[in-house]
C-alpha atoms as a PDB file:
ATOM      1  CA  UNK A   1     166.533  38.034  15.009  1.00  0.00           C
ATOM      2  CA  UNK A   2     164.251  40.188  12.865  1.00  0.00           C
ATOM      3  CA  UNK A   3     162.931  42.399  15.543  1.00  0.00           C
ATOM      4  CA  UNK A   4     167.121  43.642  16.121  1.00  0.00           C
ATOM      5  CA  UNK A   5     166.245  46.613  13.936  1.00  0.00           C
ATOM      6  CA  UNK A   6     162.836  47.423  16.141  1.00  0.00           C
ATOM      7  CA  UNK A   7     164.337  46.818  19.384  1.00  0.00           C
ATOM      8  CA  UNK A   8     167.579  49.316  17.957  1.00  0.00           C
ATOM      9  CA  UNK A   9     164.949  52.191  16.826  1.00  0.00           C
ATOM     10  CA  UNK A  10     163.375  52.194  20.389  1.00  0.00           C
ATOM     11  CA  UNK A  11     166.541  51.899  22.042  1.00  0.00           C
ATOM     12  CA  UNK A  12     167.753  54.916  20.172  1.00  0.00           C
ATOM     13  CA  UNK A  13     164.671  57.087  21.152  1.00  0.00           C
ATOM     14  CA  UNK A  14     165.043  56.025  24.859  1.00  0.00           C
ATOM     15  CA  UNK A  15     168.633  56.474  24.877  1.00  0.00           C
ATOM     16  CA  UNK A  16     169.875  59.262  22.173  1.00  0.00           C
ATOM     17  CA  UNK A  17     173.139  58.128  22.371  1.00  0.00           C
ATOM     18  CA  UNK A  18     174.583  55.283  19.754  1.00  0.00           C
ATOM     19  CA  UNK A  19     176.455  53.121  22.240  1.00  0.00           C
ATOM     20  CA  UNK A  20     173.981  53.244  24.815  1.00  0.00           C
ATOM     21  CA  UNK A  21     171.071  52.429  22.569  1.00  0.00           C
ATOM     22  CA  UNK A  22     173.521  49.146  21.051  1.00  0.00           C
ATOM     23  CA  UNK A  23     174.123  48.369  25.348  1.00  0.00           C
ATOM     24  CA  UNK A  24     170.728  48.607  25.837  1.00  0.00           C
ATOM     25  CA  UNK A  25     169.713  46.261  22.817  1.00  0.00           C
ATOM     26  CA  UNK A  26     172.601  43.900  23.775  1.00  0.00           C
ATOM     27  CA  UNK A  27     171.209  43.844  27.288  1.00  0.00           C
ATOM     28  CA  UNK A  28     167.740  43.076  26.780  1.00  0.00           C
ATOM     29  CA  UNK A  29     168.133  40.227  24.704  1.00  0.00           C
ATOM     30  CA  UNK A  30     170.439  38.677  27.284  1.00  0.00           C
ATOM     31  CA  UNK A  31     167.643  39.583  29.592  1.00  0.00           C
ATOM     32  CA  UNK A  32     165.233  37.956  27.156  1.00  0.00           C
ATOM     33  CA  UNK A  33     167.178  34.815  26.373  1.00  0.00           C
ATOM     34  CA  UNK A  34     167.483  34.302  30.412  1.00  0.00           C
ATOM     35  CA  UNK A  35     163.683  34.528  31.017  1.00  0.00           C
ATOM     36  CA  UNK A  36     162.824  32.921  27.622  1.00  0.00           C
ATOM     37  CA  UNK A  37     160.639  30.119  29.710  1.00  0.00           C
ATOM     38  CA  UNK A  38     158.228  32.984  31.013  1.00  0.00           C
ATOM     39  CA  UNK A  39     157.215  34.368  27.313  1.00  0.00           C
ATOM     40  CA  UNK A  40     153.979  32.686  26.644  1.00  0.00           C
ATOM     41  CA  UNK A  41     153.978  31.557  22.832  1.00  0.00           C
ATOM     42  CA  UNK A  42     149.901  33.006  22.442  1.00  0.00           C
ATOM     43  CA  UNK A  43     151.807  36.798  22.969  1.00  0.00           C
ATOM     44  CA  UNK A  44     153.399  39.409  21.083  1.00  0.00           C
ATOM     45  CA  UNK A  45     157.262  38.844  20.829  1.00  0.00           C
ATOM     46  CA  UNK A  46     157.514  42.139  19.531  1.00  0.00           C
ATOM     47  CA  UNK A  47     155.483  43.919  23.116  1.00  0.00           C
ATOM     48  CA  UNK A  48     157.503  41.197  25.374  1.00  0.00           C
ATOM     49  CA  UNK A  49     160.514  42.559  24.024  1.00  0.00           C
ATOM     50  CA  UNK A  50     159.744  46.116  24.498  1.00  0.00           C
ATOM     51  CA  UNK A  51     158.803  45.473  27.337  1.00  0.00           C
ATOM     52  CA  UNK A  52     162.012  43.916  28.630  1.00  0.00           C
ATOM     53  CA  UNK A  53     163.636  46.763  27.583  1.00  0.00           C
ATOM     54  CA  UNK A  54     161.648  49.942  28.301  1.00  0.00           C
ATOM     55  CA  UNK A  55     161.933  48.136  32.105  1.00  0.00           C
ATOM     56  CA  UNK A  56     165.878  47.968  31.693  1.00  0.00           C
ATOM     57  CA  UNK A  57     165.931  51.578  30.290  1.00  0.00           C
ATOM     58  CA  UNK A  58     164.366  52.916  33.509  1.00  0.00           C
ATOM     59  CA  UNK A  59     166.118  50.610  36.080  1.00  0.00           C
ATOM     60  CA  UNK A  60     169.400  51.996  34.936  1.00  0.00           C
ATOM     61  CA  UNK A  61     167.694  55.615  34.543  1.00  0.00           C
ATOM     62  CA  UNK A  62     167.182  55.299  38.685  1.00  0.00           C
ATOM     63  CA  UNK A  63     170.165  53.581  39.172  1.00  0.00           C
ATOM     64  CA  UNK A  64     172.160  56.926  37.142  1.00  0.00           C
ATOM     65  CA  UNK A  65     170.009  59.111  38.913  1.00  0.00           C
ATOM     66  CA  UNK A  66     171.033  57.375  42.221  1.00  0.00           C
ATOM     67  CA  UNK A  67     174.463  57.557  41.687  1.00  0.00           C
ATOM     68  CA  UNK A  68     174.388  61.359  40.451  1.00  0.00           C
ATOM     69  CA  UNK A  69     172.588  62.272  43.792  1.00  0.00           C
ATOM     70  CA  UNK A  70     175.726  60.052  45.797  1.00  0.00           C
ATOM     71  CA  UNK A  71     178.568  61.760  43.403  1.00  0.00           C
ATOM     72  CA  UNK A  72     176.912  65.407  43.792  1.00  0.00           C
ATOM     73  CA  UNK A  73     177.894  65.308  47.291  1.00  0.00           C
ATOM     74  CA  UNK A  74     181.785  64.784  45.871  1.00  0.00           C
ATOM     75  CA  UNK A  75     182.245  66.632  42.884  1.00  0.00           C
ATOM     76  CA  UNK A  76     180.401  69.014  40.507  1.00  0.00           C
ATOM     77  CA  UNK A  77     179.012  67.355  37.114  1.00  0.00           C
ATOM     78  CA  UNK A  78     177.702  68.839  34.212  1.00  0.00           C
ATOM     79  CA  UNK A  79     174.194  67.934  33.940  1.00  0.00           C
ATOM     80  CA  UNK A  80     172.917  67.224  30.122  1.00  0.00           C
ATOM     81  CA  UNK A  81     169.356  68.416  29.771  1.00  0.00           C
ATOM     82  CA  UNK A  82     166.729  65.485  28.390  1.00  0.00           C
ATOM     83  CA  UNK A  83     164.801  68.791  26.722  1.00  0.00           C
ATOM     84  CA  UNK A  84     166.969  67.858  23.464  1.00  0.00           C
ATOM     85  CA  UNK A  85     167.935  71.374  21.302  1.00  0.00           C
ATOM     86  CA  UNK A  86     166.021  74.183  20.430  1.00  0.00           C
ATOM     87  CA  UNK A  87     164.350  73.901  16.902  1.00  0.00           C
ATOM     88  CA  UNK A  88     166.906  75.048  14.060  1.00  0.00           C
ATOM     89  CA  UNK A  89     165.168  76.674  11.025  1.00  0.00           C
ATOM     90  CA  UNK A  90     165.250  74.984   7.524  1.00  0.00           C
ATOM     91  CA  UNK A  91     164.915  71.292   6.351  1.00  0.00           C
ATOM     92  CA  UNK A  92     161.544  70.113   7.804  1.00  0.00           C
ATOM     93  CA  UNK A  93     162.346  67.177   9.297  1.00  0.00           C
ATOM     94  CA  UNK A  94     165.065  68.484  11.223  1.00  0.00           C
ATOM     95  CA  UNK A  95     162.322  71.050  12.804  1.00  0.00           C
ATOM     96  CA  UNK A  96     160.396  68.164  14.005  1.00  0.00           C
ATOM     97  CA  UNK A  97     163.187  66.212  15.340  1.00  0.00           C
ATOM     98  CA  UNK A  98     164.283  69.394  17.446  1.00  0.00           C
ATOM     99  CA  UNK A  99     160.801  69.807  18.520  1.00  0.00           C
ATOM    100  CA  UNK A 100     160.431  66.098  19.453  1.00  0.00           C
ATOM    101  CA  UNK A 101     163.122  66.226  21.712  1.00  0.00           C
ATOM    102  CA  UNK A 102     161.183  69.171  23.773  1.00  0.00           C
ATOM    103  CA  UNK A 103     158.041  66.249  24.774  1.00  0.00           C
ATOM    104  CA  UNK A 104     158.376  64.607  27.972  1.00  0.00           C
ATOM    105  CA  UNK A 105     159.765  61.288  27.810  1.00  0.00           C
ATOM    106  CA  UNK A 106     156.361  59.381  28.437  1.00  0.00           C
ATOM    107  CA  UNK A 107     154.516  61.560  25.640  1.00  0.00           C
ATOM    108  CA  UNK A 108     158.278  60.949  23.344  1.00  0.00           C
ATOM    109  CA  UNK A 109     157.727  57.269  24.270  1.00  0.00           C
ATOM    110  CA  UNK A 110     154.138  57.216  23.290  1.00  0.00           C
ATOM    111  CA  UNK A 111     154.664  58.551  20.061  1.00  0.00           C
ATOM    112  CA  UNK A 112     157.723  56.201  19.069  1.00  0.00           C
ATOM    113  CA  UNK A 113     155.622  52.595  19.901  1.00  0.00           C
ATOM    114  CA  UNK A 114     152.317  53.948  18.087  1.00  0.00           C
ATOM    115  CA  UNK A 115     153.689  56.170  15.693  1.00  0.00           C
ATOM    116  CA  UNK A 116     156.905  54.881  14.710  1.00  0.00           C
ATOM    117  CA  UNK A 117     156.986  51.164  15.538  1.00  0.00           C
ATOM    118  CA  UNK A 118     153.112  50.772  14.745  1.00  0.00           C
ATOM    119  CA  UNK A 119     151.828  49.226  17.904  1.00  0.00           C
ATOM    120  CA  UNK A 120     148.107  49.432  18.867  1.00  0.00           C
ATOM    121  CA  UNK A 121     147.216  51.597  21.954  1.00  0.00           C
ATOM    122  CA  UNK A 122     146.818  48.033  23.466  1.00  0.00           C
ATOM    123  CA  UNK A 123     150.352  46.900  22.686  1.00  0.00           C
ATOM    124  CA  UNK A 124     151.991  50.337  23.730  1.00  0.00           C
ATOM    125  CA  UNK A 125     149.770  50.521  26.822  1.00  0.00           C
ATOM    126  CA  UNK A 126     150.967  46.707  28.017  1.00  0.00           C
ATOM    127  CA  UNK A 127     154.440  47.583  27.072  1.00  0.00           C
ATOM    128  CA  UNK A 128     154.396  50.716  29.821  1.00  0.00           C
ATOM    129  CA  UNK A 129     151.844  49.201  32.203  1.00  0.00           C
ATOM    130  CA  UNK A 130     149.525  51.514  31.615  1.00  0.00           C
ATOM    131  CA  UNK A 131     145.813  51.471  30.878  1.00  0.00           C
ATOM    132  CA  UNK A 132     144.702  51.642  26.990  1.00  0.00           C
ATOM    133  CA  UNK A 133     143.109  55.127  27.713  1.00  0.00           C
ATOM    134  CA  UNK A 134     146.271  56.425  29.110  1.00  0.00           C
ATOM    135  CA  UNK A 135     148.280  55.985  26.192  1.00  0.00           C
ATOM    136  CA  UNK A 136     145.598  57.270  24.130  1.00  0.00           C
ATOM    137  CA  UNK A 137     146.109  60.306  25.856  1.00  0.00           C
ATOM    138  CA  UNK A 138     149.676  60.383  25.827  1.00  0.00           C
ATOM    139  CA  UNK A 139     149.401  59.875  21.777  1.00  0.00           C
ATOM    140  CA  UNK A 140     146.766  62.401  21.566  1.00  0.00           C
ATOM    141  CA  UNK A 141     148.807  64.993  24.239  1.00  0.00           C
ATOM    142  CA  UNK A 142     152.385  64.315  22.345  1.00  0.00           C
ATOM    143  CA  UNK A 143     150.368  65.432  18.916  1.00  0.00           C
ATOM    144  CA  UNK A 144     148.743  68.177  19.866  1.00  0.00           C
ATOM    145  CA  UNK A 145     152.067  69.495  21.257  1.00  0.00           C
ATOM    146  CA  UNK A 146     153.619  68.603  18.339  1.00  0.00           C
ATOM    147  CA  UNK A 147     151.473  70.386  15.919  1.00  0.00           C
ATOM    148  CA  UNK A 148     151.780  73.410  18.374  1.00  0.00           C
ATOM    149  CA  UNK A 149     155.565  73.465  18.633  1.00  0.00           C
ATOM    150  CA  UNK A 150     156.068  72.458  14.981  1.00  0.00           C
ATOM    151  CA  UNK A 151     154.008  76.084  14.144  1.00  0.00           C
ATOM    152  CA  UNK A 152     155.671  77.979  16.814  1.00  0.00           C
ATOM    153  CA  UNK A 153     159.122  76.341  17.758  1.00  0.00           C
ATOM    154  CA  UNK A 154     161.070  79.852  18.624  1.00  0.00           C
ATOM    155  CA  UNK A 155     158.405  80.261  21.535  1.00  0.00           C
ATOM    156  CA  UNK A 156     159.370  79.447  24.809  1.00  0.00           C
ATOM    157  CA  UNK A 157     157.439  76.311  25.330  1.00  0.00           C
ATOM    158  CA  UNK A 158     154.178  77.065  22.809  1.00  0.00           C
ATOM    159  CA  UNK A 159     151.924  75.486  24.951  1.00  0.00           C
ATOM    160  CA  UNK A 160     148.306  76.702  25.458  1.00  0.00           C
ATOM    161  CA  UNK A 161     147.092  76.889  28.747  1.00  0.00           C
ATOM    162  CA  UNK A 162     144.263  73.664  27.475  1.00  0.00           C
ATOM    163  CA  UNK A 163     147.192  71.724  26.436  1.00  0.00           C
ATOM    164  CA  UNK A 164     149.410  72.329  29.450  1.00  0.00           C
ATOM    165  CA  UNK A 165     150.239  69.420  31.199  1.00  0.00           C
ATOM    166  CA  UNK A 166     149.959  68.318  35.076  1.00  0.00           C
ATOM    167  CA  UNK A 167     153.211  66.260  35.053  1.00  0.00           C
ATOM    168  CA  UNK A 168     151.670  63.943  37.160  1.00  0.00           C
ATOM    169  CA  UNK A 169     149.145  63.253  34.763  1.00  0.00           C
ATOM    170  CA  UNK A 170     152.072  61.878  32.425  1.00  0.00           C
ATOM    171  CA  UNK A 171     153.785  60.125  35.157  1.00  0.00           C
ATOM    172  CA  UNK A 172     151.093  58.603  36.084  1.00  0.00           C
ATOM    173  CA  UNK A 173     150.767  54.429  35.476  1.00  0.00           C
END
């Protein structure tokens, strides 16, 4: 399948972790292979597929988040941070990677489908079941943060007030 590649990339940027990214891909096309008479041959194989998984992703995000809340009552786990490392000096691209990781997931998520995987705003947006405008916003939000954090990355957060975001706003559908 030529889209393996793709559909590893995304899983990566979802996931940050190796194995979970190659579960993840694993588990959508068996997802994809069992629901293979709903795709429609006049769409995009490529946004179906996304699709698929981005919608695994955050079923077994809630479903870890579920069973975090029931194990919390047992025993004390170390919680990893999703805010990914502060930004190291040096090599550019390590700079932005560091500062990538500080986006919320939706604006992160944005940026991979219509940065990095090349999707339209229309693809992306139909791949999170969201309207076209609110993934142009996202895109538009994630670099403008960017930019700012990429310029400033030893400040706390580097935000101006303009640019700070009502996290319902990027939670929203």
């Amino acid at each position: 399948m030529c889209l393996l590649p793709d559909l590893r990339g995304f899983a990566r940027f979802l996931t940050r972790d190796t194995a979970a990214s190659d579960d993840l891909v694993q588990e959508t096309v068996v997802r994809a292979l069992g629901a293979l008479e709903q795709f429609r041959a006049d769409t995009n194989l490529k946004a179906w597929l996304f699709t698929i998984q981005r919608n695994i992703f955050y079923e077994q995000r809630r479903r870890n988040q579920r069973e975090r809340l029931v194990m919390s009552d047992y025993a004390a786990e170390p919680r990893h941070g999703t805010q990914g490392r502060p930004a190291s000096s040096g090599d550019d691209v390590r700079d932005l990677e560091s500062v990538f990781w500080l986006l919320t997931p939706l604006l992160r998520e944005a940026l991979i489908l219509v940065g990095a995987q090349e999707m339209t705003h229309e693809e992306a947006a139909r791949i999170c079941g969201v309207p076209v405008g609110t993934m142009k916003a996202r895109v538009s939000r994630a670099r403008a943060r960017l930019a700012i954090l990429v310029a400033r990355p030893h400040e706390d957060c580097g935000l101006d007030a303009d640019l700070e975001c009502d996290p319902a706003a990027d939670e929203a559908p």
